[in-house]
PDB file of N, CA and C in Angstrom:
ATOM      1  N   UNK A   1      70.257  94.524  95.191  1.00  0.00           N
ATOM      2  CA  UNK A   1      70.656  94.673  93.812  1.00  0.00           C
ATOM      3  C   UNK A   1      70.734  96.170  93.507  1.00  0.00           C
ATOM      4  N   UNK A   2      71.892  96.400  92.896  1.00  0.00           N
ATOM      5  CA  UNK A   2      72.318  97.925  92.839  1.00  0.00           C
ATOM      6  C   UNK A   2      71.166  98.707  91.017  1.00  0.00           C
ATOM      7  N   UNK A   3      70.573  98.923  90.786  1.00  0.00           N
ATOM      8  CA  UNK A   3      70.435  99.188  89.449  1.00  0.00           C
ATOM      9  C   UNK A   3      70.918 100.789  88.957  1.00  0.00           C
ATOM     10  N   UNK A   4      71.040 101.012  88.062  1.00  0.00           N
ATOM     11  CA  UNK A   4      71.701 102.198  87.405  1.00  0.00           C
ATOM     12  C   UNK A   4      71.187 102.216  86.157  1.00  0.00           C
ATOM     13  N   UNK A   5      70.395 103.125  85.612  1.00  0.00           N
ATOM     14  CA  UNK A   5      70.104 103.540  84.294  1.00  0.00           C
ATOM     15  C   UNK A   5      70.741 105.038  84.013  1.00  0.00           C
ATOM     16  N   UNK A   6      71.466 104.429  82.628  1.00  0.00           N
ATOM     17  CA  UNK A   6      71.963 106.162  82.222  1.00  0.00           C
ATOM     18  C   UNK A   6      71.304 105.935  80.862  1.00  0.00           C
ATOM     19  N   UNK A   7      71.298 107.186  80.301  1.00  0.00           N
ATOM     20  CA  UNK A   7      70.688 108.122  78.908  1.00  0.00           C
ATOM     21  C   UNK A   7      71.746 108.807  78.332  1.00  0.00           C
ATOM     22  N   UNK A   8      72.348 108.828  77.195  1.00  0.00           N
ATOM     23  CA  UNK A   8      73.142 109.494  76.606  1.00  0.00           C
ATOM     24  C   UNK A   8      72.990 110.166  75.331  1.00  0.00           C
ATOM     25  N   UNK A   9      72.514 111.782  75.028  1.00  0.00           N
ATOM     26  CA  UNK A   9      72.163 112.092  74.283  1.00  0.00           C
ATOM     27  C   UNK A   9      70.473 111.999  73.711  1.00  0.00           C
ATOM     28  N   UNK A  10      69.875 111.014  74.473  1.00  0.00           N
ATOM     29  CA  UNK A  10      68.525 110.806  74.483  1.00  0.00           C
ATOM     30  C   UNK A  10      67.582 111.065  75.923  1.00  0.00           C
ATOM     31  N   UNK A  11      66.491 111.337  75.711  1.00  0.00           N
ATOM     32  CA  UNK A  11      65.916 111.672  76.915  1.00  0.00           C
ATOM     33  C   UNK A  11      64.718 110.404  77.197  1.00  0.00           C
ATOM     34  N   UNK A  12      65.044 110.022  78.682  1.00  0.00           N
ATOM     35  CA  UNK A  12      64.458 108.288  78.448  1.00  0.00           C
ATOM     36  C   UNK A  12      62.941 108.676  79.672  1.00  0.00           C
ATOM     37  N   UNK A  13      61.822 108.860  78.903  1.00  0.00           N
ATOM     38  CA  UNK A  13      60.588 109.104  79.810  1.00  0.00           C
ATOM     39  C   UNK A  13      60.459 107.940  80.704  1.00  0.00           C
ATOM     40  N   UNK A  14      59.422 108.648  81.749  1.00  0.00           N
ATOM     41  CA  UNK A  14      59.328 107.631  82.946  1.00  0.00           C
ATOM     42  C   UNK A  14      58.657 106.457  82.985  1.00  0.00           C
ATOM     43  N   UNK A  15      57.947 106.540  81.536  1.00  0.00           N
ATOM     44  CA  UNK A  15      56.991 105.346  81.068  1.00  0.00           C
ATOM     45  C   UNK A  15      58.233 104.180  80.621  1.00  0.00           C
ATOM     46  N   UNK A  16      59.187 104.481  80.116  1.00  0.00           N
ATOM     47  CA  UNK A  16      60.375 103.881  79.407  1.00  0.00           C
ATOM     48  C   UNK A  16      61.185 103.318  80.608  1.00  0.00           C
ATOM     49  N   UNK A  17      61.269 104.366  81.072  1.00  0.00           N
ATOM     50  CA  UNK A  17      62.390 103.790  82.653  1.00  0.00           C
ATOM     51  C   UNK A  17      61.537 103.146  83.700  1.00  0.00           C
ATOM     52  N   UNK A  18      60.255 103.069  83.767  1.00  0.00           N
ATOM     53  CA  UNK A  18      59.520 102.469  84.444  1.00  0.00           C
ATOM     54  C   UNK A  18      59.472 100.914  83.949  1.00  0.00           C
ATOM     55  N   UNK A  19      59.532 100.953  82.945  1.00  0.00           N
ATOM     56  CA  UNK A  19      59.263  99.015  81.904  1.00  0.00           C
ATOM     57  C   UNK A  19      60.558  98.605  81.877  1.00  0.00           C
ATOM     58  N   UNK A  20      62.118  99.125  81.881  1.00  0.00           N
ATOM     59  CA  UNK A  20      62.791  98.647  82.085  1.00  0.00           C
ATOM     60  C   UNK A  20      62.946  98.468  83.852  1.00  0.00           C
ATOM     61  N   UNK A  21      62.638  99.066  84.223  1.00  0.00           N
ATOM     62  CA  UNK A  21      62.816  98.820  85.995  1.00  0.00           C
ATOM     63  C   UNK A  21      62.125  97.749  86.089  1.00  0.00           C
ATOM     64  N   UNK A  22      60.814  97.358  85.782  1.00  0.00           N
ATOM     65  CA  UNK A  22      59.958  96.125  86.092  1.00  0.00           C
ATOM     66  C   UNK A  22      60.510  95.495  85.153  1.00  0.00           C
ATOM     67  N   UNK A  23      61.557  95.311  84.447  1.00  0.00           N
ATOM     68  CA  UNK A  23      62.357  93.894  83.306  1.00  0.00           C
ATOM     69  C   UNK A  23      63.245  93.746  84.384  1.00  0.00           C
ATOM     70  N   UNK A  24      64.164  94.602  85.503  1.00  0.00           N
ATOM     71  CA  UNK A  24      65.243  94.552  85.830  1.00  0.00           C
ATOM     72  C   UNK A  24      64.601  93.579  87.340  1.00  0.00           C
ATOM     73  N   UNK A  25      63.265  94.207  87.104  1.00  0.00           N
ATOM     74  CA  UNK A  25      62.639  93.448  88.606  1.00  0.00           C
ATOM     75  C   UNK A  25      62.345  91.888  88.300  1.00  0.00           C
ATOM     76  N   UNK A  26      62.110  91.502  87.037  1.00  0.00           N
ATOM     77  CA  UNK A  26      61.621  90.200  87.068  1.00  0.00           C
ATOM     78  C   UNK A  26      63.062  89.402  86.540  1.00  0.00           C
ATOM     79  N   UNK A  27      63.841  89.894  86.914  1.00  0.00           N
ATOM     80  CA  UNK A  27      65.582  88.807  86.489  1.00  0.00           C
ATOM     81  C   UNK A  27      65.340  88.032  87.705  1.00  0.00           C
ATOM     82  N   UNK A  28      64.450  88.538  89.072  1.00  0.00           N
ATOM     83  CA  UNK A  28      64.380  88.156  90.118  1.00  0.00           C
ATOM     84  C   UNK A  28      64.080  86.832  90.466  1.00  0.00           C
ATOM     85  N   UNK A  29      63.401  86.294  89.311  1.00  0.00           N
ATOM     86  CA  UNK A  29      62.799  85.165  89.376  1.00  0.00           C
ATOM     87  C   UNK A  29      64.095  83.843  88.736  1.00  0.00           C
ATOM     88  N   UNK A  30      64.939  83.921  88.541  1.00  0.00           N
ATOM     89  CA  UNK A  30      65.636  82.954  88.258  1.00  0.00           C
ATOM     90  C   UNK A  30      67.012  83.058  89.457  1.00  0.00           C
ATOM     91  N   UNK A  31      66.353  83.321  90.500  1.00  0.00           N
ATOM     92  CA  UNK A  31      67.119  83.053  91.449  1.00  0.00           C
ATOM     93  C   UNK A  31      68.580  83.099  91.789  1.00  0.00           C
ATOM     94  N   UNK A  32      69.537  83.866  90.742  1.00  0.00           N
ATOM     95  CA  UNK A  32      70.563  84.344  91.179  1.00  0.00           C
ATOM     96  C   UNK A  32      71.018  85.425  91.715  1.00  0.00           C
ATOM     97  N   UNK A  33      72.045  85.231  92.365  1.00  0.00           N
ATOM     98  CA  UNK A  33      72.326  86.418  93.080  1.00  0.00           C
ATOM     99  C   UNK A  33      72.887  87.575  92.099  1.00  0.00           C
ATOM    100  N   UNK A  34      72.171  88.506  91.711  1.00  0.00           N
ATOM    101  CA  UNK A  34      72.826  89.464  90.710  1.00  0.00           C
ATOM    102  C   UNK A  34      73.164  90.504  92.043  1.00  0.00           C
ATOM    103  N   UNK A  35      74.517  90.912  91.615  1.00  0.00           N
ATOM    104  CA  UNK A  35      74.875  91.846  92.441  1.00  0.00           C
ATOM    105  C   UNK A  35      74.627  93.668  91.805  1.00  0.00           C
ATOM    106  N   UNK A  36      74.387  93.983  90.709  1.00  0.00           N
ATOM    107  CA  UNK A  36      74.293  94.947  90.609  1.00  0.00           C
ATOM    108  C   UNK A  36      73.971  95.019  88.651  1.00  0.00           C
ATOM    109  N   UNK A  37      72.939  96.340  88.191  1.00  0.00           N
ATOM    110  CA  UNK A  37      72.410  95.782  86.467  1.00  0.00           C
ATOM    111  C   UNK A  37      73.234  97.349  86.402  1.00  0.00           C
ATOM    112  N   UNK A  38      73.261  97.192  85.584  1.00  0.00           N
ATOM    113  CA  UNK A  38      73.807  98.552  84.732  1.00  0.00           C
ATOM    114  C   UNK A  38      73.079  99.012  83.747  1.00  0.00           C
ATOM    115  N   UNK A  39      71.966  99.863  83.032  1.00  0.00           N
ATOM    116  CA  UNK A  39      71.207 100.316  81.655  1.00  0.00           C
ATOM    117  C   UNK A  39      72.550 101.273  80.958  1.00  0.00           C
ATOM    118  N   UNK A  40      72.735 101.101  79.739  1.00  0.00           N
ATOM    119  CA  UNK A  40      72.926 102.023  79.484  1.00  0.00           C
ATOM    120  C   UNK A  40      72.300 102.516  77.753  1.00  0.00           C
ATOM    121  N   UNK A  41      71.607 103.481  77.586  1.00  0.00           N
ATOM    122  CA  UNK A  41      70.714 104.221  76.267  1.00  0.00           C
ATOM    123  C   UNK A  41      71.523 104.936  75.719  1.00  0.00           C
ATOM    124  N   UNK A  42      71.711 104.909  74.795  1.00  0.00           N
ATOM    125  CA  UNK A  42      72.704 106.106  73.205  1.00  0.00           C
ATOM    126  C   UNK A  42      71.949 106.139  72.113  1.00  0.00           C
ATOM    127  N   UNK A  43      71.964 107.977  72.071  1.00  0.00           N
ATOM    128  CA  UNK A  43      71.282 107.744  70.643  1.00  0.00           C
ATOM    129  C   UNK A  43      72.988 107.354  69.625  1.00  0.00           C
ATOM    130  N   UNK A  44      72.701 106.565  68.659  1.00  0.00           N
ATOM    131  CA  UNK A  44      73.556 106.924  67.911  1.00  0.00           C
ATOM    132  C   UNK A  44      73.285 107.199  66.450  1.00  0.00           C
ATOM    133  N   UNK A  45      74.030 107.631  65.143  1.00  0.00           N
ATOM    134  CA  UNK A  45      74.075 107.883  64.005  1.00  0.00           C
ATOM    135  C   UNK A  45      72.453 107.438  63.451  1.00  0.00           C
ATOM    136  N   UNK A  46      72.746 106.287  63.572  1.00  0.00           N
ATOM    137  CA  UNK A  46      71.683 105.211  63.036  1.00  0.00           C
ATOM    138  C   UNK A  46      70.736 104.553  64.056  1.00  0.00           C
ATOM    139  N   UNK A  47      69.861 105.064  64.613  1.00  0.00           N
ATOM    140  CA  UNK A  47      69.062 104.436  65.847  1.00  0.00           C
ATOM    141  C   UNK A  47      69.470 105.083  67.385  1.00  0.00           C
ATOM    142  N   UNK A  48      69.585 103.800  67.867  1.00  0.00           N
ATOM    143  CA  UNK A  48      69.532 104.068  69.026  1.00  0.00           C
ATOM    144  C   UNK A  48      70.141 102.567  69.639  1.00  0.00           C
ATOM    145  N   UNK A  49      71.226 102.452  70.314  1.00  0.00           N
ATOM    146  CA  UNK A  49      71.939 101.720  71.021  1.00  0.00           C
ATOM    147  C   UNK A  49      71.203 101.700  73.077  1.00  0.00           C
ATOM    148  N   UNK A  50      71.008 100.008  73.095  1.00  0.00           N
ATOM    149  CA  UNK A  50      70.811  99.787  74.460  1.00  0.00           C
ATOM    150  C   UNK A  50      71.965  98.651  75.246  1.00  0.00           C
ATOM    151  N   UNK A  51      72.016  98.622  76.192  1.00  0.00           N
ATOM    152  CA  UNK A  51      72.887  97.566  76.600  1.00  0.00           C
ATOM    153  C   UNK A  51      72.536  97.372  78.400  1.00  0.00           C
ATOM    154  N   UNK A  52      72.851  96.252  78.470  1.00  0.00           N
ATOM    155  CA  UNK A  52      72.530  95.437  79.568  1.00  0.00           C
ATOM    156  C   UNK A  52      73.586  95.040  80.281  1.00  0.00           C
ATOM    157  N   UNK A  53      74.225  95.425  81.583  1.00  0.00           N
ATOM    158  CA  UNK A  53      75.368  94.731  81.977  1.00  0.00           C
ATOM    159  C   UNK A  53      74.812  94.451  83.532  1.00  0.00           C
ATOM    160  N   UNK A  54      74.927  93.261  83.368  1.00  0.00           N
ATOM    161  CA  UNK A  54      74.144  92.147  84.326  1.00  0.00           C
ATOM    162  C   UNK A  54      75.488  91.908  85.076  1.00  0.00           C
ATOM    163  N   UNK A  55      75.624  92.012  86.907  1.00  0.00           N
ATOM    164  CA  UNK A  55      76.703  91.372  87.201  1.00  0.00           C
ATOM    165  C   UNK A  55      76.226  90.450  87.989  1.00  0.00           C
ATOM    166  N   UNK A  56      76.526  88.645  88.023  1.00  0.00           N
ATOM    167  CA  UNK A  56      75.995  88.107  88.957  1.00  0.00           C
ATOM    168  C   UNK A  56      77.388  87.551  89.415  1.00  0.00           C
ATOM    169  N   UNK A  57      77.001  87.176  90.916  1.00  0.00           N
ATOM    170  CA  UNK A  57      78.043  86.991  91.788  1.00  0.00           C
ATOM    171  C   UNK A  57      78.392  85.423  91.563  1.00  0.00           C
ATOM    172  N   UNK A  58      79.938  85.346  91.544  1.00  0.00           N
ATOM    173  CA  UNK A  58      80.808  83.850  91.527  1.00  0.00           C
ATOM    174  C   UNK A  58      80.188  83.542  89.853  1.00  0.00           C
ATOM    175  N   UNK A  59      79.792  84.661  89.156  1.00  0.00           N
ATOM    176  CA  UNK A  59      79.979  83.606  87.388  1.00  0.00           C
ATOM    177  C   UNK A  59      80.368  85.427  86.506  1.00  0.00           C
ATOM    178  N   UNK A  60      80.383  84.903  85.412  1.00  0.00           N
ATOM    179  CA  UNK A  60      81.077  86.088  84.173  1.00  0.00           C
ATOM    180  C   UNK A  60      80.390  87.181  84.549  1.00  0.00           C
ATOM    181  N   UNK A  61      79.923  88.191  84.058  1.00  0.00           N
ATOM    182  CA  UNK A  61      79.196  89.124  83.638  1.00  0.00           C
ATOM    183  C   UNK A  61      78.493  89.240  82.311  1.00  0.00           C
ATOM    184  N   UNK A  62      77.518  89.559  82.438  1.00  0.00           N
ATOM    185  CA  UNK A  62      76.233  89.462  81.327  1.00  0.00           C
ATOM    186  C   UNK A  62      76.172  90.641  80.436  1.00  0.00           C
ATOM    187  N   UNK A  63      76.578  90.951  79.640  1.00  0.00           N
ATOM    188  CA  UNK A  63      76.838  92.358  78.434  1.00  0.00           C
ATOM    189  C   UNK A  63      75.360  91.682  77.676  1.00  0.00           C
ATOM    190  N   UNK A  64      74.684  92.739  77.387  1.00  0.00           N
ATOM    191  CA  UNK A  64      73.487  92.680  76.522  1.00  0.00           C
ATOM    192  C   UNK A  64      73.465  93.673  75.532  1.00  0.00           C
ATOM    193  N   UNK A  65      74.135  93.873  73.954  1.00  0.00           N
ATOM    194  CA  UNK A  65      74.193  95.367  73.514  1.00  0.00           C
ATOM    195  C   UNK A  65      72.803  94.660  72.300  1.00  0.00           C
ATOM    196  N   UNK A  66      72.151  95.971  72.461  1.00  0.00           N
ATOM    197  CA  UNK A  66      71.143  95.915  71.006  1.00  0.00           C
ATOM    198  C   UNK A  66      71.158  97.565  70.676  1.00  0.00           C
ATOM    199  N   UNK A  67      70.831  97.284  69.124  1.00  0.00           N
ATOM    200  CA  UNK A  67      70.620  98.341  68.773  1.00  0.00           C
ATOM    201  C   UNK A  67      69.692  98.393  67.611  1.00  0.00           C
ATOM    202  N   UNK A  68      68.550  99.457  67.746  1.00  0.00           N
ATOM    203  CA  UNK A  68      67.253  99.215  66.595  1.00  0.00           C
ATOM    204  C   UNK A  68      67.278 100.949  66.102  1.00  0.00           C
ATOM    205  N   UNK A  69      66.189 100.918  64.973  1.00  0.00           N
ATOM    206  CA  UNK A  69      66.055 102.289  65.114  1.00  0.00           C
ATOM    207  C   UNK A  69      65.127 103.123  65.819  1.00  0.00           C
ATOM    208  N   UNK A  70      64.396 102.148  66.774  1.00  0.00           N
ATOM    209  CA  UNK A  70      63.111 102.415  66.998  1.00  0.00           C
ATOM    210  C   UNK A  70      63.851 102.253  68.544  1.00  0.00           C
ATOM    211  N   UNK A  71      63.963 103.115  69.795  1.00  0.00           N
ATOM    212  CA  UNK A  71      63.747 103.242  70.801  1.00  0.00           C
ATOM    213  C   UNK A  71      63.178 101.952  71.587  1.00  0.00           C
ATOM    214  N   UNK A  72      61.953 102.212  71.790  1.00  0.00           N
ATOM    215  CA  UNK A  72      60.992 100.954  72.492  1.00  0.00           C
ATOM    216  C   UNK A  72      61.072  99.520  71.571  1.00  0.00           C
ATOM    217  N   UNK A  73      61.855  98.872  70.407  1.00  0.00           N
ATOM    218  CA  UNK A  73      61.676  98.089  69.761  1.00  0.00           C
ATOM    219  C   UNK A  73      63.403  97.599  70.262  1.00  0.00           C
ATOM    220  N   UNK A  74      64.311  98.197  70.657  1.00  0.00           N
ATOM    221  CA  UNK A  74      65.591  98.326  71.182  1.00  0.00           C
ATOM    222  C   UNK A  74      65.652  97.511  72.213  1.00  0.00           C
ATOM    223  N   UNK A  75      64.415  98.581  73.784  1.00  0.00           N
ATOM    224  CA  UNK A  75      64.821  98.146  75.261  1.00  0.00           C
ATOM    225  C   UNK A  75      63.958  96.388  74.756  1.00  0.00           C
ATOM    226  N   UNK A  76      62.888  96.683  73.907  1.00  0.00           N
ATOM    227  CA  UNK A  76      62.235  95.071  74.276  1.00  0.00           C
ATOM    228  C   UNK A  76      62.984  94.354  73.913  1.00  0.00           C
ATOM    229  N   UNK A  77      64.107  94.580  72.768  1.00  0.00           N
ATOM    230  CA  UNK A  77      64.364  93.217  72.202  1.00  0.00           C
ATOM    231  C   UNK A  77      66.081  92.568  72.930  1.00  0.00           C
ATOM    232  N   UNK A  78      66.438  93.992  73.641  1.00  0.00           N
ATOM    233  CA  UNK A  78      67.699  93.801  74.987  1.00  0.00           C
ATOM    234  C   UNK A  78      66.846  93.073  76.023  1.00  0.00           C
ATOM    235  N   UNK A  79      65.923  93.331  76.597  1.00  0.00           N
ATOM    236  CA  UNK A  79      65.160  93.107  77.457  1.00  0.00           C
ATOM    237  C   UNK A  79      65.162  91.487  77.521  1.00  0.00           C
ATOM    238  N   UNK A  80      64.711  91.162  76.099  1.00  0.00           N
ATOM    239  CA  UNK A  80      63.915  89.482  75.859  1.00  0.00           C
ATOM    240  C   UNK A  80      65.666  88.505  75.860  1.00  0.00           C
ATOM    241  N   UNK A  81      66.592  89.595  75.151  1.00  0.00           N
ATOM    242  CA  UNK A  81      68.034  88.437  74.936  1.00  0.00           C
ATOM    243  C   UNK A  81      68.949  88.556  76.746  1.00  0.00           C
ATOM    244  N   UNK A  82      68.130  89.549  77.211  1.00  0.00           N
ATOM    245  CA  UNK A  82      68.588  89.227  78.724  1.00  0.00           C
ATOM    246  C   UNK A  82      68.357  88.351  79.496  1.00  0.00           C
ATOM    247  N   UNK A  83      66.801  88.080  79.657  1.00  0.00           N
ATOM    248  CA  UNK A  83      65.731  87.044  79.572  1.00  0.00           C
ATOM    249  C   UNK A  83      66.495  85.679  79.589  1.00  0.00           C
ATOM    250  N   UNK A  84      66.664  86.031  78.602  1.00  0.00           N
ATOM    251  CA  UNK A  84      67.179  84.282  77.557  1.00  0.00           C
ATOM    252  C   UNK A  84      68.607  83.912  78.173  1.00  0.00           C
ATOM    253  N   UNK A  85      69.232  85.238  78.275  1.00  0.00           N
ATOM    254  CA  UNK A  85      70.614  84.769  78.816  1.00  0.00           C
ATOM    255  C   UNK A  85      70.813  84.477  80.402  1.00  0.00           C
ATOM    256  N   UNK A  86      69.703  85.101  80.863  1.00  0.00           N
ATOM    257  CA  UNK A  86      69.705  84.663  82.331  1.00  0.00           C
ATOM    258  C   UNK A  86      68.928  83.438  82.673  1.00  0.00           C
ATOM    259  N   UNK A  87      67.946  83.047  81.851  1.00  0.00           N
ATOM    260  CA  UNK A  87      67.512  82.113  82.456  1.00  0.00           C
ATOM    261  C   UNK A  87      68.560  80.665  82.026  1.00  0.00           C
ATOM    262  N   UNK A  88      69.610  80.855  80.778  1.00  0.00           N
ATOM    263  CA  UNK A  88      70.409  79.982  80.207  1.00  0.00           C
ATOM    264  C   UNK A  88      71.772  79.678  81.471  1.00  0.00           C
ATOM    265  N   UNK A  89      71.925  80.580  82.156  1.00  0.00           N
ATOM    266  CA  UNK A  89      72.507  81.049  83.589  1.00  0.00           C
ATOM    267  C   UNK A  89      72.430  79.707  84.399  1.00  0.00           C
ATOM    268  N   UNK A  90      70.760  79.876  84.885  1.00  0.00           N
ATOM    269  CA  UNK A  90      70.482  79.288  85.421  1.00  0.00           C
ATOM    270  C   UNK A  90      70.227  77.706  85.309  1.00  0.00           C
ATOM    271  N   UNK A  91      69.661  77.686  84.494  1.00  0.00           N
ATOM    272  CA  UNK A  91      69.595  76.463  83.680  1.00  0.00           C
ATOM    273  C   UNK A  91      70.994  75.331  84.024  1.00  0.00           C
ATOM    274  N   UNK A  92      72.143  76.324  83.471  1.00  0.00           N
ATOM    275  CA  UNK A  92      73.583  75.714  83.684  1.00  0.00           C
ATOM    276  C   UNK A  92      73.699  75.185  85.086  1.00  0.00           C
ATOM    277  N   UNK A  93      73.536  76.492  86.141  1.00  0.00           N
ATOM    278  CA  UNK A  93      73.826  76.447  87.779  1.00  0.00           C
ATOM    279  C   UNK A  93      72.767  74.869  88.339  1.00  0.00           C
ATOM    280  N   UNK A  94      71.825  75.104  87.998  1.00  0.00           N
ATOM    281  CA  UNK A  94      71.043  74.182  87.988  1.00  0.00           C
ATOM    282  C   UNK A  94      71.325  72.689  87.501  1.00  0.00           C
ATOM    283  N   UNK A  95      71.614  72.354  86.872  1.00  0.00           N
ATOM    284  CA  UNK A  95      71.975  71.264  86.214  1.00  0.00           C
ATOM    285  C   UNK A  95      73.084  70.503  86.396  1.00  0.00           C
ATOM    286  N   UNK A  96      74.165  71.618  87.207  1.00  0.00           N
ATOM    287  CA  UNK A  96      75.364  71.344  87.647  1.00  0.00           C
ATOM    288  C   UNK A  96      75.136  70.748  89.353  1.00  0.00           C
ATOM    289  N   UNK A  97      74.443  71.432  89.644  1.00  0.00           N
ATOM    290  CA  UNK A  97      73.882  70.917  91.002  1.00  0.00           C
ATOM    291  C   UNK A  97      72.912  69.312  90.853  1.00  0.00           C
ATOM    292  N   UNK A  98      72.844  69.226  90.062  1.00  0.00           N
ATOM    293  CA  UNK A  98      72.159  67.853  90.054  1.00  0.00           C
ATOM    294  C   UNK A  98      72.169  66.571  91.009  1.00  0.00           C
ATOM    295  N   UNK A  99      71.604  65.566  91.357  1.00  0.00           N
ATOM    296  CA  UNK A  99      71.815  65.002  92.792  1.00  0.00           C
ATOM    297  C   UNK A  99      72.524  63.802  92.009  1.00  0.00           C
ATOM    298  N   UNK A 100      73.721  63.719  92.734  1.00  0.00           N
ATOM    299  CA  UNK A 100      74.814  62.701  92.492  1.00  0.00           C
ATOM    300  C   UNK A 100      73.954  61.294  92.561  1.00  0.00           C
ATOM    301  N   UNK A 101      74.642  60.391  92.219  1.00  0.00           N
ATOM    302  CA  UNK A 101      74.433  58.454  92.120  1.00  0.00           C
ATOM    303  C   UNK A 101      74.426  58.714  93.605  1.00  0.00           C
ATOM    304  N   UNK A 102      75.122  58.854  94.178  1.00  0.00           N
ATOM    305  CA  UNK A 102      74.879  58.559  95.672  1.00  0.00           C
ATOM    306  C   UNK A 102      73.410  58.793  96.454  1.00  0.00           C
ATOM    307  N   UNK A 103      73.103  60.309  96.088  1.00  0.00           N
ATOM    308  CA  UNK A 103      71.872  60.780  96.930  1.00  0.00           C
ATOM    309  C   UNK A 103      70.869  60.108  96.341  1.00  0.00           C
ATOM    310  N   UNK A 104      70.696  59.498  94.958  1.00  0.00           N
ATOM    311  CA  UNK A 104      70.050  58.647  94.390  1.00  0.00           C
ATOM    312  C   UNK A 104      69.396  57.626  95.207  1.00  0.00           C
ATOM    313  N   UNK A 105      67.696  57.582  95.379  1.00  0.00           N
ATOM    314  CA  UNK A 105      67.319  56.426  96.231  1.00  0.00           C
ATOM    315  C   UNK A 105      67.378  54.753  95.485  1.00  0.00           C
ATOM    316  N   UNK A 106      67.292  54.288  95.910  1.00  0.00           N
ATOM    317  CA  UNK A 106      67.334  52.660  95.255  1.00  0.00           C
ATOM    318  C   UNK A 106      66.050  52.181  95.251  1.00  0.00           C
ATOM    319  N   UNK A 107      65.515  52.088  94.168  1.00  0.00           N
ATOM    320  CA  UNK A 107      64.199  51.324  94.301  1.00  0.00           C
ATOM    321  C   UNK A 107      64.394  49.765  93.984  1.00  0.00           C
ATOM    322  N   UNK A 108      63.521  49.594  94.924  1.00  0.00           N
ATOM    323  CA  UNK A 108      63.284  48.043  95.239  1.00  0.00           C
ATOM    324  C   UNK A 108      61.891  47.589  94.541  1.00  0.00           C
ATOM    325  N   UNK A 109      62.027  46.053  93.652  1.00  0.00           N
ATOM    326  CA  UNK A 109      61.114  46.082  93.066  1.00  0.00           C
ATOM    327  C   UNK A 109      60.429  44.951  94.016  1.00  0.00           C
TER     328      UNK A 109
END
């Protein structure tokens, strides 16, 4: 998995880029193949803009934009709707795979 964090106009400490690296580490657990995350941080006018671009392989791409005025109230709350959207991912992949009438055993009473 490729990750990339950029900063634009803001300066993102290692305590900050460290908690998003361990968010980017636990997408790990819903078992898709993400091929590569993208961070990207802006300060802008009014706050501060975060965004999430999740690419997983053979489905859409995952855009996550938040924006708060508060920095750390920003990455958590991109962080948690990434969360949500990946595990909703899976959920789908999952469900679609479901075991046909056929593989179905027959119980005998």
């Amino acid at each position: 998995m490729n990750v990339q964090i950029h900063a634009k106009d803001i300066t993102l400490h290692e305590s900050r880029r460290a908690h998003i690296e361990a968010a980017i580490d636990s997408f790990k657990k819903y078992a898709l193949d993400i091929t590569s995350v993208n961070v990207y941080v802006r300060a802008e006018k009014k706050g501060v803009s975060v965004e999430f671009d999740i690419h997983v392989a053979h489905a859409q791409p995952v855009v996550i934009s938040q924006s708060d005025d508060d920095l750390d109230a920003a990455i958590d709350l991109a962080i948690d709707r990434a969360t949500k959207a990946l595990r909703r991912l899976h959920d789908k992949i999952v469900s679609h795979k479901a075991a046909s009438i056929k593989d179905m055993e027959i119980v005998e009473e």
